[in-house]
C-alpha atoms as a PDB file:
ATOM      1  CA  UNK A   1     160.254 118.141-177.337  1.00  0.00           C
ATOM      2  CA  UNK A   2     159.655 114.422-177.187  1.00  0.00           C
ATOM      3  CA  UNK A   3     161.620 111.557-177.004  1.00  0.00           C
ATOM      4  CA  UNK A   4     161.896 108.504-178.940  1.00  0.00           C
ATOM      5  CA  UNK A   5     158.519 106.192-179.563  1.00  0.00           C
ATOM      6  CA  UNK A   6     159.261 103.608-177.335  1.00  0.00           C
ATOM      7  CA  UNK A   7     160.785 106.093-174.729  1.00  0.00           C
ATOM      8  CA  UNK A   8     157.887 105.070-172.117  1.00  0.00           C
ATOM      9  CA  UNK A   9     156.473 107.874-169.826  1.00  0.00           C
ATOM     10  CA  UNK A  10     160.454 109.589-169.428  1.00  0.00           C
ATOM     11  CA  UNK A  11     160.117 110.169-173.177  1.00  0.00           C
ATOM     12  CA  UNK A  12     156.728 112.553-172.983  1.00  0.00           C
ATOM     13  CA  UNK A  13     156.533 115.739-173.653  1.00  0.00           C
ATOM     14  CA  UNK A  14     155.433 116.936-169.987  1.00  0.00           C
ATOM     15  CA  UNK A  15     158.524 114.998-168.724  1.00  0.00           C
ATOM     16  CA  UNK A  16     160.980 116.507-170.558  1.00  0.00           C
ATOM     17  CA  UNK A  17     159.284 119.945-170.158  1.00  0.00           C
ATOM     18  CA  UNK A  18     160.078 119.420-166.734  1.00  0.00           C
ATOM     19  CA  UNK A  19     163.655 118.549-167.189  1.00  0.00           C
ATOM     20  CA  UNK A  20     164.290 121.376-169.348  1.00  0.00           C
ATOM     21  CA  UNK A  21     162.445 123.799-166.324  1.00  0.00           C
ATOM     22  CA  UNK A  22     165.348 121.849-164.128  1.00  0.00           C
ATOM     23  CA  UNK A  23     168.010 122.380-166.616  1.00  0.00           C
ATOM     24  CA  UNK A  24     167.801 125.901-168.043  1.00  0.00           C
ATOM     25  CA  UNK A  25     170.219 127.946-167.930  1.00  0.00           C
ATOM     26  CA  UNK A  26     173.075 125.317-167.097  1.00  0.00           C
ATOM     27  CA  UNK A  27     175.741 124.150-169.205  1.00  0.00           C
ATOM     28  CA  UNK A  28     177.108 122.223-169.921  1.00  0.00           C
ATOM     29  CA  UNK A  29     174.726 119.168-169.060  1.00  0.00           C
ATOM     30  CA  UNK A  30     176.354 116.119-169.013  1.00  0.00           C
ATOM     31  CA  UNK A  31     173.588 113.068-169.314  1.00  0.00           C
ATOM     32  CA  UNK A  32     174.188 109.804-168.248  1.00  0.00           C
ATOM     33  CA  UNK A  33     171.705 107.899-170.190  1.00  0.00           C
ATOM     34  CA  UNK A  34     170.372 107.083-173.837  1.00  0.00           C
ATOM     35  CA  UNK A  35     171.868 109.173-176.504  1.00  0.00           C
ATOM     36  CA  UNK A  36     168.278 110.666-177.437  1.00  0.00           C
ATOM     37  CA  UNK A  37     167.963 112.060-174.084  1.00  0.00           C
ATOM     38  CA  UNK A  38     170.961 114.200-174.346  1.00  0.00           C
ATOM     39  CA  UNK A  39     169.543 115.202-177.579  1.00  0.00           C
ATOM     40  CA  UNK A  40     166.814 116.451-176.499  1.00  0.00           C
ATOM     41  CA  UNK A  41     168.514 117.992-173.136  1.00  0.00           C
ATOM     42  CA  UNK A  42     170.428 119.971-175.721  1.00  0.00           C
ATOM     43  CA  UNK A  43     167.730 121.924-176.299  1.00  0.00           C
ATOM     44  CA  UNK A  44     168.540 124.140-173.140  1.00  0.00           C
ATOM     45  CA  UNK A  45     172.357 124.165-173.526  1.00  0.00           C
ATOM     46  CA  UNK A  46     175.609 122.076-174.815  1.00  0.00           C
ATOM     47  CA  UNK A  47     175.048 118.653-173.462  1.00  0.00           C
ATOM     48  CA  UNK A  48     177.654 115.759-173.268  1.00  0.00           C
ATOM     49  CA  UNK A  49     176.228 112.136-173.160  1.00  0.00           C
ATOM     50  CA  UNK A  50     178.962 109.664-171.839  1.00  0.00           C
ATOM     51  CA  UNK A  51     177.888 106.182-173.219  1.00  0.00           C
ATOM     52  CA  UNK A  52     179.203 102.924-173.604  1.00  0.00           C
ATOM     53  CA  UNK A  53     181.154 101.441-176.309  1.00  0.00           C
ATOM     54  CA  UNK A  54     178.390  99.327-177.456  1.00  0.00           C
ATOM     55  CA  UNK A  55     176.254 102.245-177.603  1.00  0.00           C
ATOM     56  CA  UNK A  56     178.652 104.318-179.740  1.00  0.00           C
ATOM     57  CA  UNK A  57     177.282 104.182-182.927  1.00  0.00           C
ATOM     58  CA  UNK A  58     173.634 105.030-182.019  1.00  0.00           C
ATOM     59  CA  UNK A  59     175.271 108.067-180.040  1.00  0.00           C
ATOM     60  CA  UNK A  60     176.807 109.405-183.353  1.00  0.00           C
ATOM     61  CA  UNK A  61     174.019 109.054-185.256  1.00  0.00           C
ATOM     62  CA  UNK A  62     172.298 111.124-182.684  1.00  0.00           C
ATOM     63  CA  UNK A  63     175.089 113.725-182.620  1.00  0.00           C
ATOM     64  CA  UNK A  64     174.924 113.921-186.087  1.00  0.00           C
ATOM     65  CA  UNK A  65     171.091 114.879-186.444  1.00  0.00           C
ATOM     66  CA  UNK A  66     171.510 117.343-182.866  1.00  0.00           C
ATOM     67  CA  UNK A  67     174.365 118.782-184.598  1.00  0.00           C
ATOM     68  CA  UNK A  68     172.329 119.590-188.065  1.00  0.00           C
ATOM     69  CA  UNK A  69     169.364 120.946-186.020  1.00  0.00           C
ATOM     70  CA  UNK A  70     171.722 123.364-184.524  1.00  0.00           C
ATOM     71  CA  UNK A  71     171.965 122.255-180.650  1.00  0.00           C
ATOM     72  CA  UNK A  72     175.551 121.853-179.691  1.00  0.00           C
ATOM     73  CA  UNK A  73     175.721 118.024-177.910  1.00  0.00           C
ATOM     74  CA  UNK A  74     178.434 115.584-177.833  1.00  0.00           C
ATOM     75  CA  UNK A  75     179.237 111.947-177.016  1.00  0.00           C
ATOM     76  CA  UNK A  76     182.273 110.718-174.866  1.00  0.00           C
ATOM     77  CA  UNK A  77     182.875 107.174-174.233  1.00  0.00           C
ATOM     78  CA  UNK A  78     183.017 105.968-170.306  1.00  0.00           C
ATOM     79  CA  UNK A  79     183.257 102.487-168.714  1.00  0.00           C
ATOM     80  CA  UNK A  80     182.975 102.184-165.136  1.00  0.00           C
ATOM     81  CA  UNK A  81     185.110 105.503-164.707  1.00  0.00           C
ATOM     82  CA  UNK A  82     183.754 108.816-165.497  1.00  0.00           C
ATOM     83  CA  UNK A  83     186.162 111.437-167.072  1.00  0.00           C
ATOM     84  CA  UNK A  84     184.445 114.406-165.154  1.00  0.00           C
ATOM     85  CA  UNK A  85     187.063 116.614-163.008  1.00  0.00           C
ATOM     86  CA  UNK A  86     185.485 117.977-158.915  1.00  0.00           C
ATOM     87  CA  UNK A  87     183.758 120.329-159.189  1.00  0.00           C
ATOM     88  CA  UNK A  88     183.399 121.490-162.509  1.00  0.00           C
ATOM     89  CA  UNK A  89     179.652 121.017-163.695  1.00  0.00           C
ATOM     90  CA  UNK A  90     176.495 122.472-163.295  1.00  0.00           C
ATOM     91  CA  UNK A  91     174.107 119.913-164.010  1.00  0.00           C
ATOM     92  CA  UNK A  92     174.408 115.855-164.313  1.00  0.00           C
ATOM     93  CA  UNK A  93     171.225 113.886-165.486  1.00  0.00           C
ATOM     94  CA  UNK A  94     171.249 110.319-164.726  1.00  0.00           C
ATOM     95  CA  UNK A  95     168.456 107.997-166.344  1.00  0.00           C
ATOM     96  CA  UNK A  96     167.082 104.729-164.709  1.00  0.00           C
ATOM     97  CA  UNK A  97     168.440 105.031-160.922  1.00  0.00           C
ATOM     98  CA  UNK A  98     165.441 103.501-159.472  1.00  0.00           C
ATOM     99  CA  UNK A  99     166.265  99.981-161.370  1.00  0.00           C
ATOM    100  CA  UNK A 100     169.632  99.774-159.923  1.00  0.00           C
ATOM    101  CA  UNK A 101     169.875  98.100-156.829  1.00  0.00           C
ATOM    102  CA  UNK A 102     169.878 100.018-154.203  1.00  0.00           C
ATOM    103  CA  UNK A 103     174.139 100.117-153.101  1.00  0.00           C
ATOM    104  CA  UNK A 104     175.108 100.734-156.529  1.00  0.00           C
ATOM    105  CA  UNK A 105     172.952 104.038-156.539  1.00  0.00           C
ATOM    106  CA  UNK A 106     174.368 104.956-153.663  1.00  0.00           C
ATOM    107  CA  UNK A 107     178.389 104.355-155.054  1.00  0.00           C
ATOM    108  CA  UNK A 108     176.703 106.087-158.163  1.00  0.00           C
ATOM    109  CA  UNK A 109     175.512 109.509-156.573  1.00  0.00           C
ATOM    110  CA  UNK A 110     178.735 109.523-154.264  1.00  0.00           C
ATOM    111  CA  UNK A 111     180.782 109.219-157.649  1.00  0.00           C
ATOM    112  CA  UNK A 112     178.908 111.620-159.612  1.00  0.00           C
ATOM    113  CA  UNK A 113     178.157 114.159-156.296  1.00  0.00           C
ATOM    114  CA  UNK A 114     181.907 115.628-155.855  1.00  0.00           C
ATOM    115  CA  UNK A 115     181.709 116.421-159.931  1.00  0.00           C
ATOM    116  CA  UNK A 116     179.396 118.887-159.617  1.00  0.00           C
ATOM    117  CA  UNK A 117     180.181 122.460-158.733  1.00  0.00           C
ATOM    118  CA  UNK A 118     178.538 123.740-155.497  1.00  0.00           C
ATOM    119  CA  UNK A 119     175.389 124.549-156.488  1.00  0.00           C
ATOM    120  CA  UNK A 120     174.976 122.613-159.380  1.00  0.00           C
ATOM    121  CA  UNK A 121     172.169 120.098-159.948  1.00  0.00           C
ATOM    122  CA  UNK A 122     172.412 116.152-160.203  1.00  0.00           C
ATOM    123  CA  UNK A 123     168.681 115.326-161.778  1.00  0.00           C
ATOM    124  CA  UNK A 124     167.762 112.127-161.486  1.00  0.00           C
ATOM    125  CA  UNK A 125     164.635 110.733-163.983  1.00  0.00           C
ATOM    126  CA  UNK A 126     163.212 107.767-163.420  1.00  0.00           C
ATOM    127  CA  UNK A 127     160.714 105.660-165.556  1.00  0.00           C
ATOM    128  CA  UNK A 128     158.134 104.120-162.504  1.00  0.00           C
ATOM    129  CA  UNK A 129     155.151 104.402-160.235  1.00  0.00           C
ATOM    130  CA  UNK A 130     156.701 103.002-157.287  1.00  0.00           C
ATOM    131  CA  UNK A 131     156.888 105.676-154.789  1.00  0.00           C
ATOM    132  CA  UNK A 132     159.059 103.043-153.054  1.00  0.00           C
ATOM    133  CA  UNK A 133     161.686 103.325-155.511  1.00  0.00           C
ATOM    134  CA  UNK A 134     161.555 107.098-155.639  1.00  0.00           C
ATOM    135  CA  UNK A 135     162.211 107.230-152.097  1.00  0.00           C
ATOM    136  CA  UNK A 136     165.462 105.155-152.199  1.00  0.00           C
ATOM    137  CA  UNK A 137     166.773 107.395-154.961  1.00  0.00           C
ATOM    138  CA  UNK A 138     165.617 110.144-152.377  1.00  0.00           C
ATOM    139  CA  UNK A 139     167.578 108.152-150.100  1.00  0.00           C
ATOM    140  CA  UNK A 140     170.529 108.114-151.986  1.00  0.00           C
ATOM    141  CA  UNK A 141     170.531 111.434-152.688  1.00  0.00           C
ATOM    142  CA  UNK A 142     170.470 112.216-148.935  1.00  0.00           C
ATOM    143  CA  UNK A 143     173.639 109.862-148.539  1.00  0.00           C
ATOM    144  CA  UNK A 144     175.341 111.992-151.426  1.00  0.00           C
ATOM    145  CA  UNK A 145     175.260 115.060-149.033  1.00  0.00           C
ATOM    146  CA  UNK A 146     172.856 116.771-151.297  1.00  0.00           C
ATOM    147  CA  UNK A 147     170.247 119.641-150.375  1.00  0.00           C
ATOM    148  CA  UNK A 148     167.523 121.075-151.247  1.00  0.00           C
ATOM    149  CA  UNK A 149     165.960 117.505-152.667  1.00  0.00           C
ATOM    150  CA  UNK A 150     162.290 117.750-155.164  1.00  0.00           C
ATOM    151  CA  UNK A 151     160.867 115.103-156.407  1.00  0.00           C
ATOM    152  CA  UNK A 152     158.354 116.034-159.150  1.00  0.00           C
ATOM    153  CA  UNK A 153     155.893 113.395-160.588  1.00  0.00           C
ATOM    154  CA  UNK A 154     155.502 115.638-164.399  1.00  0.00           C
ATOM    155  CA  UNK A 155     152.877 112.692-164.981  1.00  0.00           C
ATOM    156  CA  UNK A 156     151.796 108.708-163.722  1.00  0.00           C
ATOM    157  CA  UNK A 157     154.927 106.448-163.885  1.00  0.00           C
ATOM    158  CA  UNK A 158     157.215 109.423-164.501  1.00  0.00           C
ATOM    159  CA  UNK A 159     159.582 110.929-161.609  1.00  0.00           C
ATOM    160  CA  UNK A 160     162.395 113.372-161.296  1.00  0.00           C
ATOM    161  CA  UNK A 161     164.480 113.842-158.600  1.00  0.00           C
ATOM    162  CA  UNK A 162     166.765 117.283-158.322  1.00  0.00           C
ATOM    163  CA  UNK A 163     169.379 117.411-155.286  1.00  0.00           C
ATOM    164  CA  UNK A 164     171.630 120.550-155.208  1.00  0.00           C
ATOM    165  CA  UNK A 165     175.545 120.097-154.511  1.00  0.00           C
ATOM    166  CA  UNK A 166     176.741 121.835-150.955  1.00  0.00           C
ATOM    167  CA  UNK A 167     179.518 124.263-150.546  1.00  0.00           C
ATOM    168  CA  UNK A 168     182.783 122.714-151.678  1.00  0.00           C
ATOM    169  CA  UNK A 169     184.201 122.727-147.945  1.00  0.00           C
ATOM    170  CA  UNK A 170     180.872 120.087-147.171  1.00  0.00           C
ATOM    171  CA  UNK A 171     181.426 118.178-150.310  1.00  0.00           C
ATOM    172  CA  UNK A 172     185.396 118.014-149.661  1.00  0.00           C
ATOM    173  CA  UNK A 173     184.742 116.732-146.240  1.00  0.00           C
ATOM    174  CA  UNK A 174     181.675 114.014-146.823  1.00  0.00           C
ATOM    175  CA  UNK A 175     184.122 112.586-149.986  1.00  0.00           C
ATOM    176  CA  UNK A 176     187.965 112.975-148.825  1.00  0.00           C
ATOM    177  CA  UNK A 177     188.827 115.747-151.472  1.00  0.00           C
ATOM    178  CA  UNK A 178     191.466 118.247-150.933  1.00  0.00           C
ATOM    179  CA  UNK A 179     188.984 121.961-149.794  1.00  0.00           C
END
């Protein structure tokens, strides 16, 4: 696996080795990044990318050649709200949190946390060398009420970071859901 030419250190083989490690076994994966990288995350299960509508056509090309290779993937358009039910996923992957500010990480994760079933995985892989920058998505993570939080450097300039959802009575109580 490999990810587009200009992909930069997230698109290298030993990165997305590492994501698939991360992501086997779980589906579906919903990806919340560049259409390629849902491609290739449907390697290890049916994957959904949810892009945006300027992205659309790049994301059905994309479909098109996952589709004729034989990995199941799909692509959902979402704005600013994301079409994910509580509770109901095993695995989100998020691309590019360390080069949001730091606030709208934290609204992202506490979005994206209560959609993931309790023990599922939000993976979050980030393109830098700043160990700075990996520690406010650790951070954020943290303020998501996630456990169990890695952060695996797979090579320089290259970092994932995997938090676990809690029980549903923890996540129901840290974001005002019904338990």
């Amino acid at each position: 696996m490999r990810g587009p030419l200009l992909s930069g250190p997230i698109g290298s083989s030993v990165v997305l080795a590492a994501l698939a490690r991360w992501t086997s076994g779980l589906a579906p994966i919903v990806v919340l990044g560049p259409p390629w990288l849902g491609r290739v995350t449907a390697h290890e299960g049916r994957a959904l990318v949810l892009i945006e509508k300027a992205a659309r056509p790049l994301g059905l090309r994309t479909m098109r050649r996952s589709r004729k290779d034989g990995h199941p993937f799909d692509v959902a358009l979402a704005g600013s709200e994301l079409p994910l039910r509580p509770g109901s996923l095993p695995a989100i992957v998020v691309e590019n949190a360390a080069g949001l500010p730091p606030e709208d990480v934290i609204r992202w994760f506490a979005a994206l946390a209560p959609c993931l079933r309790p023990g599922g995985r939000l993976i979050a892989l980030d393109g830098t060398p700043s160990t700075a920058a990996a520690a406010r998505v650790a951070g954020a993570f943290l303020s998501a009420s996630l456990m169990g939080i890695v952060q695996e450097w797979p090579r320089e300039g290259a970092v994932l970071t995997v938090g676990i959802a809690p029980p549903a009575l923890v996540t129901a109580a840290r974001f005002g859901l019904p338990a």
